[in-house]
C-alpha atoms as a PDB file:
ATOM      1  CA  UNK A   1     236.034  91.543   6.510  1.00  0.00           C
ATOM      2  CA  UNK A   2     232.818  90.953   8.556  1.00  0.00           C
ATOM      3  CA  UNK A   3     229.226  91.349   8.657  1.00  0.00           C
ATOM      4  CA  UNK A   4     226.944  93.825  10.199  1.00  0.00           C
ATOM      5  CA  UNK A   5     222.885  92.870  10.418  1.00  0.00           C
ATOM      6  CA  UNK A   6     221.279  96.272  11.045  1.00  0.00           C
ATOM      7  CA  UNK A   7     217.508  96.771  11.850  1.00  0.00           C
ATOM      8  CA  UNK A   8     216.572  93.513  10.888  1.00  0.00           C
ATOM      9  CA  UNK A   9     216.542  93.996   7.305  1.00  0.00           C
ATOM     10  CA  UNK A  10     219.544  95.473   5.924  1.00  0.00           C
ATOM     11  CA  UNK A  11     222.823  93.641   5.853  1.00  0.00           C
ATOM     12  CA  UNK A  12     226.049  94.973   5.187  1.00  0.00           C
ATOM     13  CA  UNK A  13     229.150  92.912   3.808  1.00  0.00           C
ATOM     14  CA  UNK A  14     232.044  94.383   4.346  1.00  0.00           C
ATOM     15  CA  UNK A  15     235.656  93.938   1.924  1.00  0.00           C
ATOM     16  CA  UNK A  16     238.049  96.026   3.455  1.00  0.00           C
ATOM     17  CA  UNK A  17     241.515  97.316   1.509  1.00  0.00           C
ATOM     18  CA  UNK A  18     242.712  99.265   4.242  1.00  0.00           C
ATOM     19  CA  UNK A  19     246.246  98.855   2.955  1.00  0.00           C
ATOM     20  CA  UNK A  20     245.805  99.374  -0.800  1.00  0.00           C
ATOM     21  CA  UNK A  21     247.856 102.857  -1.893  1.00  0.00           C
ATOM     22  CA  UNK A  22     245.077 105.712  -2.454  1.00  0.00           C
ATOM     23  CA  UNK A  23     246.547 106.088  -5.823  1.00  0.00           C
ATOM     24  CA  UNK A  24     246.205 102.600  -6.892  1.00  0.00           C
ATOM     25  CA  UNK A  25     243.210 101.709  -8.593  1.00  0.00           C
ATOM     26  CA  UNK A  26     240.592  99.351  -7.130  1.00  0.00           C
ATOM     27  CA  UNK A  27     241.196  96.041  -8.973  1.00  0.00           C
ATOM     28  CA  UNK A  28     238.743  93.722 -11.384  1.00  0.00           C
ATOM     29  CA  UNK A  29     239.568  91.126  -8.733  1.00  0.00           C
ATOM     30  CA  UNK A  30     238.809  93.054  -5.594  1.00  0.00           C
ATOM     31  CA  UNK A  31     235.756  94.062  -7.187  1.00  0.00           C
ATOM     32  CA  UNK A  32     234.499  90.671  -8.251  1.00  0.00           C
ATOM     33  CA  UNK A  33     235.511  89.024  -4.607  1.00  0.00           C
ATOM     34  CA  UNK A  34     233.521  91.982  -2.920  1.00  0.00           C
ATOM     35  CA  UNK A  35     230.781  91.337  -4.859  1.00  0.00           C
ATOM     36  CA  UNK A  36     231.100  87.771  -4.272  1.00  0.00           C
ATOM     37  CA  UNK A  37     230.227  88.629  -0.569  1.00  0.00           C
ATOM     38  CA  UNK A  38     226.363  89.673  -1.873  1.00  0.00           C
ATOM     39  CA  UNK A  39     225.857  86.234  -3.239  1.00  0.00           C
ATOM     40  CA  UNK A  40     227.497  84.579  -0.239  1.00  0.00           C
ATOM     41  CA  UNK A  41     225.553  86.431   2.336  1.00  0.00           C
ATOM     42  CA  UNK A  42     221.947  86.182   0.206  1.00  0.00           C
ATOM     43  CA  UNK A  43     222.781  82.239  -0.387  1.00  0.00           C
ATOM     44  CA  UNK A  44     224.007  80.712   3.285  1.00  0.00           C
ATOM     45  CA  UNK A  45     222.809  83.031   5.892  1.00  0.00           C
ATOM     46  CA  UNK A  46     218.942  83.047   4.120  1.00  0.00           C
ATOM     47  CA  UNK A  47     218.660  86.595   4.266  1.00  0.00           C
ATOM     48  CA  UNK A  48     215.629  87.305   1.624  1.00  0.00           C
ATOM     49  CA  UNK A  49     213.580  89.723   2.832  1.00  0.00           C
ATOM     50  CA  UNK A  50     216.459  91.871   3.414  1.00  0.00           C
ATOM     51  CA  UNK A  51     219.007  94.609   1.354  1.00  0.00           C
ATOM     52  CA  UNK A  52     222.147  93.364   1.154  1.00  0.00           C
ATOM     53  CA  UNK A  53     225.084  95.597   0.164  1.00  0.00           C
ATOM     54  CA  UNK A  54     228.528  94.689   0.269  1.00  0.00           C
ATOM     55  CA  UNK A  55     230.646  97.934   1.647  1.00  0.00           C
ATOM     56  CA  UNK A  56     234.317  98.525   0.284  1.00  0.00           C
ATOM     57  CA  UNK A  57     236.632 100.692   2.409  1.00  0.00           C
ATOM     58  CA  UNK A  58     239.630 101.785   1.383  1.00  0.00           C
ATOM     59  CA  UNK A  59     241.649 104.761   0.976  1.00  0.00           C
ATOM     60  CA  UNK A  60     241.790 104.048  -2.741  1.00  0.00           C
ATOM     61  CA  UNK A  61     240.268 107.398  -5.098  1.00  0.00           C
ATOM     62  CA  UNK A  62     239.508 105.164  -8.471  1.00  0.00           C
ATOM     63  CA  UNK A  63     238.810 102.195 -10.149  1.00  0.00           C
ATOM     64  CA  UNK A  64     240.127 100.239 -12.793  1.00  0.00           C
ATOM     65  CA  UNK A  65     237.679 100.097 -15.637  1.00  0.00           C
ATOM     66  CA  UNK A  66     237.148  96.542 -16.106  1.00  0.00           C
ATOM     67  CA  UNK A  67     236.232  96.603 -12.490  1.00  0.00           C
ATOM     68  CA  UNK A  68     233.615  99.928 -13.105  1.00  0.00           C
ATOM     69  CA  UNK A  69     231.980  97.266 -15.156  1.00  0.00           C
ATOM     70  CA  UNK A  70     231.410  94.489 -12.315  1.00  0.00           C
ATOM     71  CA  UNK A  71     230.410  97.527  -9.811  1.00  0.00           C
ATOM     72  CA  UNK A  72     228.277  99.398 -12.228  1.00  0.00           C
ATOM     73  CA  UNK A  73     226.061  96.125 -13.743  1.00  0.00           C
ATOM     74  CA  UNK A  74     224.691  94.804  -9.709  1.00  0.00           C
ATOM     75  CA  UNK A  75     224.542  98.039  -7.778  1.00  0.00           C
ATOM     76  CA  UNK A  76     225.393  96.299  -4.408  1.00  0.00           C
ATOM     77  CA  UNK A  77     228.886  97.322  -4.375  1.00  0.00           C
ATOM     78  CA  UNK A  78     229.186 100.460  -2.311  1.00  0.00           C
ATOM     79  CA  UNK A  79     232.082 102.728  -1.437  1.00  0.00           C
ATOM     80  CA  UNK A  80     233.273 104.376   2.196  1.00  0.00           C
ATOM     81  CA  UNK A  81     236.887 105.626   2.109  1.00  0.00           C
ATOM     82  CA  UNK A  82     238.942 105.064   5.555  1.00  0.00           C
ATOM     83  CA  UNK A  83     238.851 108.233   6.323  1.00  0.00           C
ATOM     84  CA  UNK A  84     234.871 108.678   6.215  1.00  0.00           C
ATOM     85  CA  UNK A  85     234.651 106.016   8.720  1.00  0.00           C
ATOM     86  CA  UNK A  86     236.671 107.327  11.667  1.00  0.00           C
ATOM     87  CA  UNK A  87     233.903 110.331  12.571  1.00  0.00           C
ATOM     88  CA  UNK A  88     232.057 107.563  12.955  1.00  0.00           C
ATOM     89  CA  UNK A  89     233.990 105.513  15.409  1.00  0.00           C
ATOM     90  CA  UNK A  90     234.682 108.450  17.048  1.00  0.00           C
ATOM     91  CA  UNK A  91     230.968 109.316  18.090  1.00  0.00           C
ATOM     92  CA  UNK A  92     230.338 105.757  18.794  1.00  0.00           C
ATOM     93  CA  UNK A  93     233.205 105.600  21.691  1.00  0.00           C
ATOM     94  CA  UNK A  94     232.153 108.880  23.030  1.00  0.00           C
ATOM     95  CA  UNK A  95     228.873 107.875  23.119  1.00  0.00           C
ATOM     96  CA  UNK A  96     229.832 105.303  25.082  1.00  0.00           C
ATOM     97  CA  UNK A  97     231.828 106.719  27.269  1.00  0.00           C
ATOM     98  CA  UNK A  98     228.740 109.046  28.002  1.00  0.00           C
ATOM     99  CA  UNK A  99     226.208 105.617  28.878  1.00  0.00           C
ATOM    100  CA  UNK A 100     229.377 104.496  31.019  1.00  0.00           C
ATOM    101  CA  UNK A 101     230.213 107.847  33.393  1.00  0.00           C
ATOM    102  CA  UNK A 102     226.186 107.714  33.561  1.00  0.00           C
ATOM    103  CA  UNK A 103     224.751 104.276  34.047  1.00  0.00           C
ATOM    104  CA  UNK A 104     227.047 103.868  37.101  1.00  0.00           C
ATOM    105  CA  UNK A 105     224.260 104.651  39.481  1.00  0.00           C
ATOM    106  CA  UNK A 106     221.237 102.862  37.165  1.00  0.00           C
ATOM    107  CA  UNK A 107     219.508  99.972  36.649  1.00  0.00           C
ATOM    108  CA  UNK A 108     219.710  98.632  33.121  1.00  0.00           C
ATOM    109  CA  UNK A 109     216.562  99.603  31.842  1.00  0.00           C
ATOM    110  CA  UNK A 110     217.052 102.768  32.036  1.00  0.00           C
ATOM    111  CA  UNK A 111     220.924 101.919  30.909  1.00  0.00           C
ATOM    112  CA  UNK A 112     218.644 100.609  28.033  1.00  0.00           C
ATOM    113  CA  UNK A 113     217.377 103.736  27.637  1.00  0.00           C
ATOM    114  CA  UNK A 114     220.304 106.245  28.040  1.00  0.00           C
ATOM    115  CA  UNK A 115     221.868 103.787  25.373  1.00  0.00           C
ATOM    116  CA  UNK A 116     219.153 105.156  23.196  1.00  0.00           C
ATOM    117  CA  UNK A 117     219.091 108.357  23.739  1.00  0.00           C
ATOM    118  CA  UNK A 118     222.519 108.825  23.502  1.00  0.00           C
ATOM    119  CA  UNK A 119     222.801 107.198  20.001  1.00  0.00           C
ATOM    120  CA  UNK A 120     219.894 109.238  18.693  1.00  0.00           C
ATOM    121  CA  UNK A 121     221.610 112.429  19.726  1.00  0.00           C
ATOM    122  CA  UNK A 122     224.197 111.752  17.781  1.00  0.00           C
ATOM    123  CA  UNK A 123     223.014 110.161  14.865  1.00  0.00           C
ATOM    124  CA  UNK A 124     224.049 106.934  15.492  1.00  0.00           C
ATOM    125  CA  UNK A 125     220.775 104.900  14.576  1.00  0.00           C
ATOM    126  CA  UNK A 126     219.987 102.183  12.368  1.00  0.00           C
ATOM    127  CA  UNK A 127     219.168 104.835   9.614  1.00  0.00           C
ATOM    128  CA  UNK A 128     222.057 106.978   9.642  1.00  0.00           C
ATOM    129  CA  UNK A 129     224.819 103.882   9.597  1.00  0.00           C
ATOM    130  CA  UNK A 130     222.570 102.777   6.570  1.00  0.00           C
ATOM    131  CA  UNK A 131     223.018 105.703   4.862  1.00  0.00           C
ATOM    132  CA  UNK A 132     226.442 106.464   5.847  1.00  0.00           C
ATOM    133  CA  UNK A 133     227.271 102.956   4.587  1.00  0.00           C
ATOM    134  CA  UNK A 134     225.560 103.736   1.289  1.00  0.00           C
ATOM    135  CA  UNK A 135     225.930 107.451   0.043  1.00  0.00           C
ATOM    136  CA  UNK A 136     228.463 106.236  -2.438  1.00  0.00           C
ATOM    137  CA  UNK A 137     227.897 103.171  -5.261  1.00  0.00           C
ATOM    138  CA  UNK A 138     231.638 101.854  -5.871  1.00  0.00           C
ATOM    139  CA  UNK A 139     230.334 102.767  -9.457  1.00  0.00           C
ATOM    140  CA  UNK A 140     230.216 106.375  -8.718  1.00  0.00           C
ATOM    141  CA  UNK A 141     234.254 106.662  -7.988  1.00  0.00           C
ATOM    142  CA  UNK A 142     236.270 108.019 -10.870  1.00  0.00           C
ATOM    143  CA  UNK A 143     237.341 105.300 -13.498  1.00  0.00           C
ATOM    144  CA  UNK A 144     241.404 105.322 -13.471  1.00  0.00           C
ATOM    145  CA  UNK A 145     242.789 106.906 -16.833  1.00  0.00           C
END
């Protein structure tokens, strides 16, 4: 679990249940301690002014219906599955690589620069984590039968 402050007014709380079985639905308890990462993050680290979501990854496909309830009635609880995520850290590391075999030669402003560059290229700005990191509300997953 961690937290991620991006562009100075969005904050994302992450629960992660990277071991849970994809066929076992998220639980009433997973739910209520992810959410519990919302009120955390809003009440100690004085975070007002900004959007705080609290990001569940897992490989799971549904959840468990009393849970549906706590997701569906605070719409801060959003869903990324495992696999969603490793694009992601895939275009990050090559991106880096790319500022690395480059900057070699450069001063760090223009390091600075490259940095940027690089990331925008590949969609890798403050916007598009934000909406990666919120496409899905946990509410929006199939309730298990």
């Amino acid at each position: 679990d961690g937290i991620w402050f991006i562009a100075n007014d969005f904050v994302a709380a992450f629960e992660c249940k990277s071991e849970a079985a994809p066929s076992k639905p998220i639980s009433h308890e997973d739910t209520r301690q992810a959410d519990a990462h919302s009120a955390w993050v809003n009440g100690e680290l004085k975070v007002a002014e900004a959007i705080v979501r609290t990001v569940m990854i897992t490989s799971q496909e549904s959840i468990a219906s009393n849970a549906h309830n706590v997701a569906a009635n605070n719409g801060r609880l959003v869903y990324v599955t495992c696999a969603s995520l490793l694009p992601l850290a895939d275009k990050v590391i090559q991106c880096v690589r790319n500022v690395r075999n480059t900057i070699k030669s450069q001063d760090s402003d223009a390091g600075l620069d490259l940095i940027k560059i690089e990331f925008e290229k590949n969609q890798l700005l403050c916007k598009n984590i934000i909406a990666l990191l919120t496409a899905k509300l946990l509410s929006d997953i199939p309730v298990s039968k």
